[in-house]
C-alpha atoms as a PDB file:
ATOM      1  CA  UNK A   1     102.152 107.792 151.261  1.00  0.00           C
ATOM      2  CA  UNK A   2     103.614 104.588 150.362  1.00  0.00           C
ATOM      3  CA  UNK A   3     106.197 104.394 148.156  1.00  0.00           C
ATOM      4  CA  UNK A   4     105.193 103.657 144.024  1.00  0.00           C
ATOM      5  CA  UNK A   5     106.395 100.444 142.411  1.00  0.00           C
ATOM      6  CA  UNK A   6     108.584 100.679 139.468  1.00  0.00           C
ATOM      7  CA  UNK A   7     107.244  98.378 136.312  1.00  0.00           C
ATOM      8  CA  UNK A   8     110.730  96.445 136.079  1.00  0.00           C
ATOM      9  CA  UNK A   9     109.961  95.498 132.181  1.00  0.00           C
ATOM     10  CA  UNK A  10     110.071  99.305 131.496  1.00  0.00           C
ATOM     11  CA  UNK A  11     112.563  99.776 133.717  1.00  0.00           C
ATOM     12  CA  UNK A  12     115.340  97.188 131.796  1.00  0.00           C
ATOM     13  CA  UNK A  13     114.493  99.028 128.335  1.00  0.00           C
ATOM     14  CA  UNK A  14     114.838 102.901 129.345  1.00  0.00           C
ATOM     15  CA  UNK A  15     117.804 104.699 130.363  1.00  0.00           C
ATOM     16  CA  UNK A  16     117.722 108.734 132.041  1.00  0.00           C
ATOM     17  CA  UNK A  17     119.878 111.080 129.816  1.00  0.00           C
ATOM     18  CA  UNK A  18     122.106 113.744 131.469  1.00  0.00           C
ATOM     19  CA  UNK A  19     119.356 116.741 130.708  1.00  0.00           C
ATOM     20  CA  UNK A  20     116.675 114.228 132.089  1.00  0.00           C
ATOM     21  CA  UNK A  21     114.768 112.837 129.113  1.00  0.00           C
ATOM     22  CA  UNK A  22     114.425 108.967 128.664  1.00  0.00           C
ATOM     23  CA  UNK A  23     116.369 107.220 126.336  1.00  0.00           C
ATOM     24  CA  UNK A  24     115.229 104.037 124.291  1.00  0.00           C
ATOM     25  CA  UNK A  25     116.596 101.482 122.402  1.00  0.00           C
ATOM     26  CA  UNK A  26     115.965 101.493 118.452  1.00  0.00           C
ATOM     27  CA  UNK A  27     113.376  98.406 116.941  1.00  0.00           C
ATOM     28  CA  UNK A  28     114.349  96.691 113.703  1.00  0.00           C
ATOM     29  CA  UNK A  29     117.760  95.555 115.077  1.00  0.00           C
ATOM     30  CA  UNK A  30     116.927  91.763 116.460  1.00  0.00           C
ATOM     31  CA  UNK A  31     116.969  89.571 112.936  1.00  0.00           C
ATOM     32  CA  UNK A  32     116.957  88.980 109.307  1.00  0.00           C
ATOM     33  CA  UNK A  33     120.435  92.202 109.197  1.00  0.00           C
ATOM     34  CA  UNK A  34     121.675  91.068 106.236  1.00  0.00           C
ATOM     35  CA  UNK A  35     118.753  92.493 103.763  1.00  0.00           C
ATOM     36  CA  UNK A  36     119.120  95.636 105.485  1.00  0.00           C
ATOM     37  CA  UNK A  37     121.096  98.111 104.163  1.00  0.00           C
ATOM     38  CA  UNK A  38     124.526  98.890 106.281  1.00  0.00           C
ATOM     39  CA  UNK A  39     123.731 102.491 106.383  1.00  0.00           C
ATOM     40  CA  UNK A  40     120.338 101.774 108.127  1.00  0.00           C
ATOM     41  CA  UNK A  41     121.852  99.633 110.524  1.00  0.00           C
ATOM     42  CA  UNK A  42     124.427 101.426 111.864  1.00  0.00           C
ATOM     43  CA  UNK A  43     121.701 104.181 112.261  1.00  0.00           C
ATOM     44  CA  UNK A  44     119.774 101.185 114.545  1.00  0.00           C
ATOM     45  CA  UNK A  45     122.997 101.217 116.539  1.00  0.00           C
ATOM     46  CA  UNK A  46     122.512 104.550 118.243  1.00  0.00           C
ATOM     47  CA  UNK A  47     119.895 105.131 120.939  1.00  0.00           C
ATOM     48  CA  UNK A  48     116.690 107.243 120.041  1.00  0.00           C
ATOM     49  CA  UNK A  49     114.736 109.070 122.484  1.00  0.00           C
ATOM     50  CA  UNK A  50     111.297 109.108 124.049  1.00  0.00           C
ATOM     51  CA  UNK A  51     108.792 111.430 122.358  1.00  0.00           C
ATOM     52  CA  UNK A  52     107.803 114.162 124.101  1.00  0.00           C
ATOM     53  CA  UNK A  53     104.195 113.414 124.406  1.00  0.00           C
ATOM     54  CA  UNK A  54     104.865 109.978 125.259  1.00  0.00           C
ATOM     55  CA  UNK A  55     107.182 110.949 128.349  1.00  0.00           C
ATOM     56  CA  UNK A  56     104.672 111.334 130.833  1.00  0.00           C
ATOM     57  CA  UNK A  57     103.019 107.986 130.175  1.00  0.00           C
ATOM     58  CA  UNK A  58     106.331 106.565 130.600  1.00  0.00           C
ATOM     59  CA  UNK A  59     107.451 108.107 133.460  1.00  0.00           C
ATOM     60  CA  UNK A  60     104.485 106.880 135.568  1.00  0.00           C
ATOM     61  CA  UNK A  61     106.160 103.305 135.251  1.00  0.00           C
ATOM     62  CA  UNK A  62     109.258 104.169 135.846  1.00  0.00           C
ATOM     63  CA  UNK A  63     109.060 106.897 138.601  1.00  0.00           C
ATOM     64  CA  UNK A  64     112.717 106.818 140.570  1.00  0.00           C
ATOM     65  CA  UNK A  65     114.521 106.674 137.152  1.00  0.00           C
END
């Protein structure tokens, strides 16, 4: 069996937690900070995680992660 490529675009934006589940960056954070409240963006500071349901889908592009 040869070996599966990794999709390197998905592969720069997700990070493996300790317990195994993918971790994500938050949207909303690129532009335009100053009409957003501070509260909200130091909430955009932390990472969020993958969604359940959406793991599997994800972890077909990124399977060595």
């Amino acid at each position: 069996m040869p070996k599966m490529k990794t999709k390197r675009a998905a592969a720069k934006r997700l990070k493996k937690t300790a317990s195994g589940r993918l971790k994500r960056r938050r949207a909303w954070k690129s532009h335009m900070l100053e009409g957003k409240e501070p509260k909200r963006r130091r909430r955009l500071r932390k990472a969020g995680l993958i969604a359940k349901v959406d793991e599997p889908r994800l972890r077909v592009l990124v399977p060595y992660l």
